[in-house]
Protein backbone atom coordinates (compact mmCIF):
# COMPACT_ATOMS: atom_id res chain seq x y z
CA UNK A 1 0.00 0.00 0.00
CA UNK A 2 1.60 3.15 -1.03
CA UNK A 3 1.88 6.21 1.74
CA UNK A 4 1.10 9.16 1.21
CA UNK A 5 2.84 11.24 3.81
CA UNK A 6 5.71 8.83 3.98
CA UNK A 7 8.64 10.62 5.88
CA UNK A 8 6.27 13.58 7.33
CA UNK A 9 5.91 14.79 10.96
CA UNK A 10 2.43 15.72 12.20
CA UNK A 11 1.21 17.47 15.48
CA UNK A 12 -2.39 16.44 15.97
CA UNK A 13 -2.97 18.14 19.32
CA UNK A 14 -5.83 16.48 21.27
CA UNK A 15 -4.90 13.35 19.99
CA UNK A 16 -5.52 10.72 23.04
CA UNK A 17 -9.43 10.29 22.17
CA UNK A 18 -12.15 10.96 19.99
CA UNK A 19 -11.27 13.33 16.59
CA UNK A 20 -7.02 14.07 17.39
CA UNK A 21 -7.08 10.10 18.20
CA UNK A 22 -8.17 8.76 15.04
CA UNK A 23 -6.74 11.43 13.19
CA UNK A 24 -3.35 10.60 14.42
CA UNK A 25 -4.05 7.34 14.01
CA UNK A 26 -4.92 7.61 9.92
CA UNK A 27 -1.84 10.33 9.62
CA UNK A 28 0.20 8.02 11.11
CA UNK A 29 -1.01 4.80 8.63
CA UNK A 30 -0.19 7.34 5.80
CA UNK A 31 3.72 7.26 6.98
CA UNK A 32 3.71 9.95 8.88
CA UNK A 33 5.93 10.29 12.22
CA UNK A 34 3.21 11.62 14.50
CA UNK A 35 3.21 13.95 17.75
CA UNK A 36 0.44 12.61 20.34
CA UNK A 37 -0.52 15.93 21.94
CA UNK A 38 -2.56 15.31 25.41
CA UNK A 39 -3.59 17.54 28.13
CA UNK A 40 -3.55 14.97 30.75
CA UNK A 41 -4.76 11.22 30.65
CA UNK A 42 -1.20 10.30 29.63
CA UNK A 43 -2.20 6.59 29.47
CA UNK A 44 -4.89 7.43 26.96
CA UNK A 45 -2.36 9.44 25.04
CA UNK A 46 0.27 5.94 25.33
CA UNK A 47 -2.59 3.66 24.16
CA UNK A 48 -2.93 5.58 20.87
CA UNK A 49 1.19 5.43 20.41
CA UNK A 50 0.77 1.84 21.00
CA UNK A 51 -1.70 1.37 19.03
CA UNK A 52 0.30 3.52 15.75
CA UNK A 53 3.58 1.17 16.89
CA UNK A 54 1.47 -2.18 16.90
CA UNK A 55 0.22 -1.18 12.96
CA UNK A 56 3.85 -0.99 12.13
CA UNK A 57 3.57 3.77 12.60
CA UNK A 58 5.72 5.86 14.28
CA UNK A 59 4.54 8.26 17.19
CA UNK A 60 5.03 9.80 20.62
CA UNK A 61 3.52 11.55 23.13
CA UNK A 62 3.67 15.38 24.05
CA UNK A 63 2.09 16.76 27.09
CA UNK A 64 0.81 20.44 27.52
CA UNK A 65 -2.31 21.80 28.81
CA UNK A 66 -3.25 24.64 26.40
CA UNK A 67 -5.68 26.80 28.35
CA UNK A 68 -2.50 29.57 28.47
CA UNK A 69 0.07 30.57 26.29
CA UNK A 70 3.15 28.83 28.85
CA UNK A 71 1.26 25.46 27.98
CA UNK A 72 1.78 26.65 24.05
CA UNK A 73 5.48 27.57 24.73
CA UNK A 74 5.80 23.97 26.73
CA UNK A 75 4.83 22.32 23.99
CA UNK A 76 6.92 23.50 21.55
CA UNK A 77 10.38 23.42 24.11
CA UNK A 78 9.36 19.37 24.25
CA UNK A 79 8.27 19.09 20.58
CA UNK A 80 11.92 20.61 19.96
CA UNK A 81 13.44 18.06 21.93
CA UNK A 82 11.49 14.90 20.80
CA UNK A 83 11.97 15.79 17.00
CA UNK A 84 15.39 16.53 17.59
CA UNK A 85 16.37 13.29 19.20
CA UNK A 86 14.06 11.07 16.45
CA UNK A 87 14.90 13.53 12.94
CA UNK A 88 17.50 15.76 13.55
CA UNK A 89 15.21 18.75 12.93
CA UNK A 90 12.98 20.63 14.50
CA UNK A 91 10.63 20.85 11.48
CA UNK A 92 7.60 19.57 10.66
CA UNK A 93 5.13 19.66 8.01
CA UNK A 94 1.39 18.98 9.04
CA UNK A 95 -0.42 20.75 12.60
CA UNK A 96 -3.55 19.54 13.19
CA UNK A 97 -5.48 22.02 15.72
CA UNK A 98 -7.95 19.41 17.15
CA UNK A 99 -7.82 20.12 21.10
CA UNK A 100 -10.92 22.18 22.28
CA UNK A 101 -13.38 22.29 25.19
CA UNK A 102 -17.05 22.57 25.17
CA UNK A 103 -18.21 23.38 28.72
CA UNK A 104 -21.97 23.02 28.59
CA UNK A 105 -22.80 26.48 30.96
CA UNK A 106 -25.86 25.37 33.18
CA UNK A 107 -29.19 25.35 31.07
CA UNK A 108 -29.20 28.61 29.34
CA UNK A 109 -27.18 31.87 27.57
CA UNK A 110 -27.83 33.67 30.39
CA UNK A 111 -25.68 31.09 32.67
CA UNK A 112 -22.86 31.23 30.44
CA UNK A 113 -20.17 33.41 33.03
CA UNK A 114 -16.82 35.58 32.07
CA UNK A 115 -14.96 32.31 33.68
CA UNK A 116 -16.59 30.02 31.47
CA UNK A 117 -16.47 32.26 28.34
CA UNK A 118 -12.49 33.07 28.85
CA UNK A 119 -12.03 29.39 29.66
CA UNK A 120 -13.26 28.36 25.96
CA UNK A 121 -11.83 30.99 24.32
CA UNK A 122 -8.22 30.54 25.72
CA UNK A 123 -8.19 26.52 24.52
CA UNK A 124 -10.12 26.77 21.45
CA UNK A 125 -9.43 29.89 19.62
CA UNK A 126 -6.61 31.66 22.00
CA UNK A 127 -4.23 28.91 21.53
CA UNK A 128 -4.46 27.33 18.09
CA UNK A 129 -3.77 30.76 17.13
CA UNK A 130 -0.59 31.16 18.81
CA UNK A 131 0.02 26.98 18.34
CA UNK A 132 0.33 28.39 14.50
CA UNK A 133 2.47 31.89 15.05
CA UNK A 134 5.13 29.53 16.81
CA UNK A 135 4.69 26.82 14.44
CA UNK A 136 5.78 28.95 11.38
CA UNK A 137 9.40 29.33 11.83
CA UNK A 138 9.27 25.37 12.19
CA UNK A 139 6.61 24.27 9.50
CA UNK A 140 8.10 23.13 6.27
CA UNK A 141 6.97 25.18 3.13
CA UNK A 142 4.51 22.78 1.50
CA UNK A 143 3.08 22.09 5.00
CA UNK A 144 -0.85 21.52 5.80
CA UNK A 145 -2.41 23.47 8.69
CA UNK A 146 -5.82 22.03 9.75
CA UNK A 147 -7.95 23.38 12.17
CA UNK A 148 -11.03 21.36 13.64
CA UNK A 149 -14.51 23.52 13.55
CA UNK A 150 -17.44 22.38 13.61
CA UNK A 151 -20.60 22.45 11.63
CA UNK A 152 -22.14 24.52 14.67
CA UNK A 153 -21.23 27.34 12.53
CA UNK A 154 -23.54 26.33 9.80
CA UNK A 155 -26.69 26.04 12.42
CA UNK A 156 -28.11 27.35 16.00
CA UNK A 157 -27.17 25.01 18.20
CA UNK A 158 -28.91 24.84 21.71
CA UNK A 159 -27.91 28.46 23.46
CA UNK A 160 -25.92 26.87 26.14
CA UNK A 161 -22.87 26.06 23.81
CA UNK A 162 -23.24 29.44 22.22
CA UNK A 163 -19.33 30.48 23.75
CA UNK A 164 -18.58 27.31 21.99
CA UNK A 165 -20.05 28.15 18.64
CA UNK A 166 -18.28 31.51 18.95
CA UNK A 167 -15.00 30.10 18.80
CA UNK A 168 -15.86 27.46 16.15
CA UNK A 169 -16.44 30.73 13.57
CA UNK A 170 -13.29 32.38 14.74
CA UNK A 171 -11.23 29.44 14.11
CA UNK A 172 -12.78 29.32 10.69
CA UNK A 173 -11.76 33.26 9.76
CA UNK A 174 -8.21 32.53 11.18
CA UNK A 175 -8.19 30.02 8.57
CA UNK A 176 -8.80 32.49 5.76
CA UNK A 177 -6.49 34.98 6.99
CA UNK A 178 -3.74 32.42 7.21
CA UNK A 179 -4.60 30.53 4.00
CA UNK A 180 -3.89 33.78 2.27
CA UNK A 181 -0.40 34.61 4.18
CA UNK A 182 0.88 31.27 4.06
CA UNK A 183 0.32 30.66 0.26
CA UNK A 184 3.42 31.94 -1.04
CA UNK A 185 5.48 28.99 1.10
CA UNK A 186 3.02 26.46 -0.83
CA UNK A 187 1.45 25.76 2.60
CA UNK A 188 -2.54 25.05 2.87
CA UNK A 189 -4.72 25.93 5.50
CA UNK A 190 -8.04 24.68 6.04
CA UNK A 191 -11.02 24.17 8.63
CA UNK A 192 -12.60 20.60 8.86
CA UNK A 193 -15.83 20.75 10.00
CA UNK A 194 -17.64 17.57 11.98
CA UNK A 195 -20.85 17.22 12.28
CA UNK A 196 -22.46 15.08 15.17
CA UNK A 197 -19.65 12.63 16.05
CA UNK A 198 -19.59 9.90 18.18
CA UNK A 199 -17.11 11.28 20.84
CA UNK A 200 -16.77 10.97 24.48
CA UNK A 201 -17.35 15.04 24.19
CA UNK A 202 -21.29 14.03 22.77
CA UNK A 203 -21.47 10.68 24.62
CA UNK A 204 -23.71 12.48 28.11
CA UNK A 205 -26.46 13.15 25.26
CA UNK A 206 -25.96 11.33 22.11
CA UNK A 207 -26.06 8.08 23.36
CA UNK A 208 -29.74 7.77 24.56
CA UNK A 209 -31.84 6.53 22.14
CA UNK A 210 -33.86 8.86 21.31
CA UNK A 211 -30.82 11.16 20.71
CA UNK A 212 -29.82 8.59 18.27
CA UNK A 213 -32.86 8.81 16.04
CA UNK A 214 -33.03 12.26 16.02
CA UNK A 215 -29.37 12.83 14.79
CA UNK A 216 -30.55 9.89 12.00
CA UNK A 217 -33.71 11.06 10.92
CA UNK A 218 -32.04 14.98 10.29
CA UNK A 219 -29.16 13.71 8.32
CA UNK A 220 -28.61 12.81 4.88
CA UNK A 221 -26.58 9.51 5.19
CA UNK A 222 -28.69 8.49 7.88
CA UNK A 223 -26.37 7.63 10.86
CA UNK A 224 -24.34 9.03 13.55
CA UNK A 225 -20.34 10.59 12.72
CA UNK A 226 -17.65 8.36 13.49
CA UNK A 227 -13.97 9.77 14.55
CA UNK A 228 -12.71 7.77 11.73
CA UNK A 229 -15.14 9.43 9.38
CA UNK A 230 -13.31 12.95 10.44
CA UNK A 231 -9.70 11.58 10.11
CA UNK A 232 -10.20 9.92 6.84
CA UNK A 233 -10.76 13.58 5.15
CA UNK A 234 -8.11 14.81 7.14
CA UNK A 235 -5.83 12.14 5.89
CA UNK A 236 -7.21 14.03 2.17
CA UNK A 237 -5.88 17.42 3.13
CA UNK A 238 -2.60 16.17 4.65
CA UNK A 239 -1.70 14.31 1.73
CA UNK A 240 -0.31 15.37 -2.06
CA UNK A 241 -4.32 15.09 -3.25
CA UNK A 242 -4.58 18.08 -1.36
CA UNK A 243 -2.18 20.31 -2.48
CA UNK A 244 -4.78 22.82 -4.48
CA UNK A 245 -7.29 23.19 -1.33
CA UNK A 246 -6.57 25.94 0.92
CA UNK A 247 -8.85 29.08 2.81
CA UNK A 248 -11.95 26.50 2.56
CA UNK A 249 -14.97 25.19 4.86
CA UNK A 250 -15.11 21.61 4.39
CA UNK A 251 -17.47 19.96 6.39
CA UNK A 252 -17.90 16.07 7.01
CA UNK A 253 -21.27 15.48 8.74
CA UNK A 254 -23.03 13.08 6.53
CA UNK A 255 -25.04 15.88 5.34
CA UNK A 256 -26.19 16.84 8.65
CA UNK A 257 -29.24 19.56 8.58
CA UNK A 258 -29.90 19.56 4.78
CA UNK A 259 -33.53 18.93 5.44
CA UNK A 260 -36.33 21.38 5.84
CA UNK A 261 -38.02 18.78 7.45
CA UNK A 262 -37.38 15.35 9.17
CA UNK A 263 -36.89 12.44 7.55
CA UNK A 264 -38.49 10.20 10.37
């Protein structure tokens, strides 16, 4: 089977469950040497390098809560060192901005507090932004940059993810903005856009069964996201095929909310 990222390096931040773990999983199937980015639950994050190893890839783990900008600077001063030891380089050519938080506030808008709000904000939007300005100097011209929205941007969502939502349309205006800097180095930038996924972020709701149904009846394909589903299109964008896609939207949902009505 050829590879299509054969002798890449990839930072999919996030990547101990859900989205980052498949995704690092797929990037890592493609020949890529990936970065396992966790925020804690370091045995989750070792289970997914594991897992890479055992299917004959190449990975390791970074650690580095990302609610500040230290945790961004961490990163990088132990993403040095790892790359270092296992390329002789500090470069790398594919950042995948997967980590986020979605903190649902109480029942309403109105409970949504300045703690709450700053909270999202500084993972979600706050530091893939400055996960980006300190990965230019190091990202290889030719590189991908893909940042994980969300189709929440698309449609209202219930009001008490609305901080959430917010930061979901920021990240996808970053990507314009740096899809049109970053084009004369030949490097892409793009937002990826799930729609309902079956995470351990959606699993308090999605998995009762009448949450199930509903997610069915309103979407074209008919079933429920899987990670997998996610990572295979960002396995697309990582990869030569995607070389002329850059400052777009693309969203995966199955066709989630095309209806005017519902199907069941």
């Amino acid at each position: 089977m050829n590879k299509t990222i054969e002798n890449k390096v990839a930072l999919v931040t996030g990547a101990n469950r859900g989205i980052g773990k498949a995704i690092a999983i797929r990037l890592a199937k493609e020949g890529a040497l990936v970065a396992v980015h966790y925020g804690h639950d370091s045995s989750a994050a070792e289970a997914v390098v594991s897992e890479i190893k055992a299917n004959g890839g190449s990975a390791f783990t970074i650690e580095a809560e990302l609610d500040t900008l230290n945790g961004v600077h961490l990163l990088y001063e132990s993403l040095d060192i790892a790359l270092k030891e296992r390329t002789g380089s500090i470069n790398f050519d594919i950042l995948v901005n997967n980590a986020g938080i979605c903190p649902r506030a109480g029942t309403s808008f109105e409970e949504t507090t300045e703690e709450i709000f700053d909270q999202v904000f500084a993972v979600n939007v706050k530091a893939p932004f400055f996960l980006i300005q300190q990965a230019l100097p190091r990202l290889r011209d030719g590189g991908r940059i893909i940042n994980i929205s969300s189709v929440v941007t698309r449609i209202a969502f219930p009001d008490n993810v609305a901080a959430y939502c917010l930061t979901k349309g920021a990240i996808n205006t970053l990507s314009l903005v740096l899809a049109a800097k970053l084009g004369s180095r030949n490097i892409t930038v793009n937002s990826l856009a799930p729609g309902v996924t079956d995470t351990d972020i959606n699993a308090s709701w999605l998995h009762r069964p009448d949450s199930q149904s509903f997610v069915k009846s309103v979407t074209a394909l008919g079933r429920v996201g899987e990670p997998e589903d996610i990572a295979d299109v960002a396995a697309f964008l990582a990869s030569p095929d995607g070389r002329w896609v850059t400052g777009q939207y693309l969203e995966a949902s199955g066709g989630f909310r095309l209806f005017a009505w519902h199907k069941g």
